[in-house]
Protein backbone atom coordinates (compact mmCIF):
# COMPACT_ATOMS: atom_id res chain seq x y z
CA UNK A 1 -27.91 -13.20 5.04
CA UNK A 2 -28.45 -9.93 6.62
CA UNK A 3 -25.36 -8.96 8.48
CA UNK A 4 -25.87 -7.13 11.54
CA UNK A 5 -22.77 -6.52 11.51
CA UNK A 6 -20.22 -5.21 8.35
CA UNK A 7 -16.28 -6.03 9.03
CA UNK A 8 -14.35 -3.88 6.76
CA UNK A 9 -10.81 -4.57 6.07
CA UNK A 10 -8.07 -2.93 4.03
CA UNK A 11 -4.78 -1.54 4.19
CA UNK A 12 -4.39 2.48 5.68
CA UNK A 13 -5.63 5.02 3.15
CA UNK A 14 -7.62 2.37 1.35
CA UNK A 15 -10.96 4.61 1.97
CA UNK A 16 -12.45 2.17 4.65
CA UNK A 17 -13.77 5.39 6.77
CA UNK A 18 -14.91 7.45 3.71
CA UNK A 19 -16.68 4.31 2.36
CA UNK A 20 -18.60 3.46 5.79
CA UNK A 21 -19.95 7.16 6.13
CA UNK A 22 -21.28 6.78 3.15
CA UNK A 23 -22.97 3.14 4.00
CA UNK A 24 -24.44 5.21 7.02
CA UNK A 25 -26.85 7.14 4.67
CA UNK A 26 -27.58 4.34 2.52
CA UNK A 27 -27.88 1.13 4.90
CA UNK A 28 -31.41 0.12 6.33
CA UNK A 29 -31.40 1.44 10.23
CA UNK A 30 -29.14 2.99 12.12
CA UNK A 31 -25.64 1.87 11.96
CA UNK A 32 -22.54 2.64 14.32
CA UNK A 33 -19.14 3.33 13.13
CA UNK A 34 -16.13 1.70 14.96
CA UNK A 35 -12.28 1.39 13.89
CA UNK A 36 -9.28 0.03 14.90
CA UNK A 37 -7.69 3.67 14.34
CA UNK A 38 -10.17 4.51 17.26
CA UNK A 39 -8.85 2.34 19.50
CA UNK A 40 -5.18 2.47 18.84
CA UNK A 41 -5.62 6.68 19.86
CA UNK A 42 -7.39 5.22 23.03
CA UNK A 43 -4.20 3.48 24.05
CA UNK A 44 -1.93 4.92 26.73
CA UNK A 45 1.37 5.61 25.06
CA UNK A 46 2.60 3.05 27.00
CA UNK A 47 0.96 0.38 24.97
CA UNK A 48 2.44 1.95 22.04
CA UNK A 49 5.65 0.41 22.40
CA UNK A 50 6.99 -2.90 23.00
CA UNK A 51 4.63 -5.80 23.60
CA UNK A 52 2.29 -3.40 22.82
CA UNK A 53 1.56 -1.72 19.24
CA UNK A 54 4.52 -0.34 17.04
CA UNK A 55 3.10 1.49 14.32
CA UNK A 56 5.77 2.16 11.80
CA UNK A 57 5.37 1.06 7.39
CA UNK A 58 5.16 -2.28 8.92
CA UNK A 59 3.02 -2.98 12.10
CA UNK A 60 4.02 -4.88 14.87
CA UNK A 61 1.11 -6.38 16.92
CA UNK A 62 2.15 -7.76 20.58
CA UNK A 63 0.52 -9.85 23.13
CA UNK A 64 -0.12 -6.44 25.40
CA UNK A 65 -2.41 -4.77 22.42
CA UNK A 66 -3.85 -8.06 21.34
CA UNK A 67 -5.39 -8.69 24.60
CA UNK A 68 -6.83 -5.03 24.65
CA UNK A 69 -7.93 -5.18 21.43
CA UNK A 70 -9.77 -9.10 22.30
CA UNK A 71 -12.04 -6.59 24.64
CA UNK A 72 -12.72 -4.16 22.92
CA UNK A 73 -13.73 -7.01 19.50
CA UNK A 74 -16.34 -8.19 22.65
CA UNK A 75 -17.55 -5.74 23.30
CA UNK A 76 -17.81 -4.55 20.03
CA UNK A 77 -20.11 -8.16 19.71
CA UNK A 78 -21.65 -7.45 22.93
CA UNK A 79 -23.38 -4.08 21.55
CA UNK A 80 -24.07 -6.38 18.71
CA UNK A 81 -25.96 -8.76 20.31
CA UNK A 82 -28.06 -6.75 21.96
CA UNK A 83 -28.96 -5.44 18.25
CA UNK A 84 -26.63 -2.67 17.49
CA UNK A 85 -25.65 -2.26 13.87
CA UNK A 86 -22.43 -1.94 13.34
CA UNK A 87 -19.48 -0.97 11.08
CA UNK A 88 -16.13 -1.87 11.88
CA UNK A 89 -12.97 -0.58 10.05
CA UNK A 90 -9.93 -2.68 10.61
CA UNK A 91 -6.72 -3.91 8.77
CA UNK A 92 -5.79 -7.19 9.36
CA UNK A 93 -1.77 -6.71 9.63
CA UNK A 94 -1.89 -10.26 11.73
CA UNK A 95 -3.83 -11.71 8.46
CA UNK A 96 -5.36 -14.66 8.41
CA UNK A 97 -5.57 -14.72 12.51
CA UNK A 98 -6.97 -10.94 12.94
CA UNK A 99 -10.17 -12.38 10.77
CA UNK A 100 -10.36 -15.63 12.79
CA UNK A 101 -10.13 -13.03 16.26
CA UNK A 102 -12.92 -11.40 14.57
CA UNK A 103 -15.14 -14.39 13.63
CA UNK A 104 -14.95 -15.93 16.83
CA UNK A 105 -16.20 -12.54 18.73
CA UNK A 106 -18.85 -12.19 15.92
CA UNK A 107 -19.88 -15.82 16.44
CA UNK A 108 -23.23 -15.19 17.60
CA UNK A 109 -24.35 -12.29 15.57
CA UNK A 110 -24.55 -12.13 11.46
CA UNK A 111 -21.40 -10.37 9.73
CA UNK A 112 -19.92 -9.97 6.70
CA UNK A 113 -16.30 -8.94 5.75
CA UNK A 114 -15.90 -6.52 2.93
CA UNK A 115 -12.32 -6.08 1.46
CA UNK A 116 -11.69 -2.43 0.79
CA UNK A 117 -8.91 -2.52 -1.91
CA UNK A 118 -7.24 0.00 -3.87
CA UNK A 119 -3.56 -0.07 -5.87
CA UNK A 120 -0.86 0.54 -3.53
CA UNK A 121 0.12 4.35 -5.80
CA UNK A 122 -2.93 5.41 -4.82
CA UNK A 123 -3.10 4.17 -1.25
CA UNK A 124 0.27 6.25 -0.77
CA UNK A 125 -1.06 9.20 -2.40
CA UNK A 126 -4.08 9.22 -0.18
CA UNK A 127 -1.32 8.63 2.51
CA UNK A 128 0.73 11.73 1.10
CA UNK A 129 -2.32 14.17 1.50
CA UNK A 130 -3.16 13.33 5.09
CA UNK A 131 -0.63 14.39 7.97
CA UNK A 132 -2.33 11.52 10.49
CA UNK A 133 -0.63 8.99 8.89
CA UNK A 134 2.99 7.14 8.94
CA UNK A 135 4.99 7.07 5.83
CA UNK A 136 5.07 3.80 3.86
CA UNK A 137 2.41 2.19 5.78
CA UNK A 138 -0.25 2.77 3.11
CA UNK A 139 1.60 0.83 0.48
CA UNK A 140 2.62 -1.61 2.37
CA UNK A 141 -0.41 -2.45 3.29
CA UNK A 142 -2.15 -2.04 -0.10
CA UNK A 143 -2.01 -5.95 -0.39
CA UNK A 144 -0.31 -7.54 2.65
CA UNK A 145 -3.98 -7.12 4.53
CA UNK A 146 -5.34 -8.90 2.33
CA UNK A 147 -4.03 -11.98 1.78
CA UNK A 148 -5.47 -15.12 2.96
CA UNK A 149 -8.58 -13.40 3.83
CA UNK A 150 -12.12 -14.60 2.60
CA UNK A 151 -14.73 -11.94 1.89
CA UNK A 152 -18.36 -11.76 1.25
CA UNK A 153 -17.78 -9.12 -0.91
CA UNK A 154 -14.33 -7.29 -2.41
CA UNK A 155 -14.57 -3.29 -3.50
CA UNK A 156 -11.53 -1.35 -5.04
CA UNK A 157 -11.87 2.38 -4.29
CA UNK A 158 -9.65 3.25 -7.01
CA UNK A 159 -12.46 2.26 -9.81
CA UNK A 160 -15.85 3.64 -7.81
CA UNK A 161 -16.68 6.36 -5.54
CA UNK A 162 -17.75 5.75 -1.84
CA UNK A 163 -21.95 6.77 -2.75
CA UNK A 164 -21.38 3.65 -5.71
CA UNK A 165 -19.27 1.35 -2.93
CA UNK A 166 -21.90 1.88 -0.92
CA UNK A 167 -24.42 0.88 -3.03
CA UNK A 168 -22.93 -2.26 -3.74
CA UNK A 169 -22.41 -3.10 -0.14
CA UNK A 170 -26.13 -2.21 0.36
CA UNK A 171 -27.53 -3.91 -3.07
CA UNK A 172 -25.43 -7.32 -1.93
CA UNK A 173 -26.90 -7.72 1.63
CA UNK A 174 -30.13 -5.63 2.04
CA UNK A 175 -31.29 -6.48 -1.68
């Protein structure tokens, strides 16, 4: 299958943005970047609160943000059915259901999921270095986003660079 579509998941810091700039220069086409980080700084900072989104080490998801973030997944599939490629970056801190959100948007157009991976030390140094990100999320997430999930294909950022990620990714589906 050629994916028209590339759903990356993995916990904050995991190298999910680093990794899909690099599939940019390597991927047949033109491909457009979207993540869930993008969206959440769209939000008013009402919706960052309550039944909204708390982002704190652990994520709280509410109805509010879930139905915002249901639009933006279709219209996310919308672009790619009209034959956008695209790259989403995501962390699936509602497991299991987050994916399912995203297959059922995607159900119409080819994707794959990726699992970005890397040990949760190195997720919180990564974390440590950057001053966009919330304490004790990283390695908290390191693991919890993925479970339950089923990939097409699994990288760890720890053991290869983004230009060799990125070759796998591209070496898996575009042969």
């Amino acid at each position: 299958m050629r994916p028209r579509v590339l759903v990356l998941n993995g916990g904050s810091s995991s190298g999910k943005s680093t990794l899909t700039v690099a599939l940019q220069r390597v991927l047949p086409g033109s491909w457009l970047r979207f993540s869930v980080d993008t969206l959440v700084d769209a939000c008013p900072p009402s919706l960052l609160a309550g039944d909204g989104l708390v982002l704190a080490a652990e994520v709280q998801v509410g109805g509010e943000f879930t139905a915002v973030e249901d639009a933006w997944m279709a219209g996310l599939a919308l672009m790619a059915e009209l034959g956008t490629r695209l790259l989403i970056e995501d962390n699936f801190v509602s497991g299991p259901a987050a994916q399912q959100r995203w297959r059922t948007a995607l159900a119409s157009v080819p994707a794959a999921f990726v699992g970005v991976r890397c040990p949760a030390a190195v997720a919180a140094r990564r974390e440590r270095a950057r001053s966009d990100r919330t304490a004790g999320m990283a390695a908290m997430q390191a693991e919890t986003v993925h479970r339950n999930i089923d990939y097409d294909l699994e990288l760890d950022t720890a053991r290869a660079g983004p230009d060799e990620n990125a070759e796998l990714v591209r070496a898996r589906f575009f042969g």
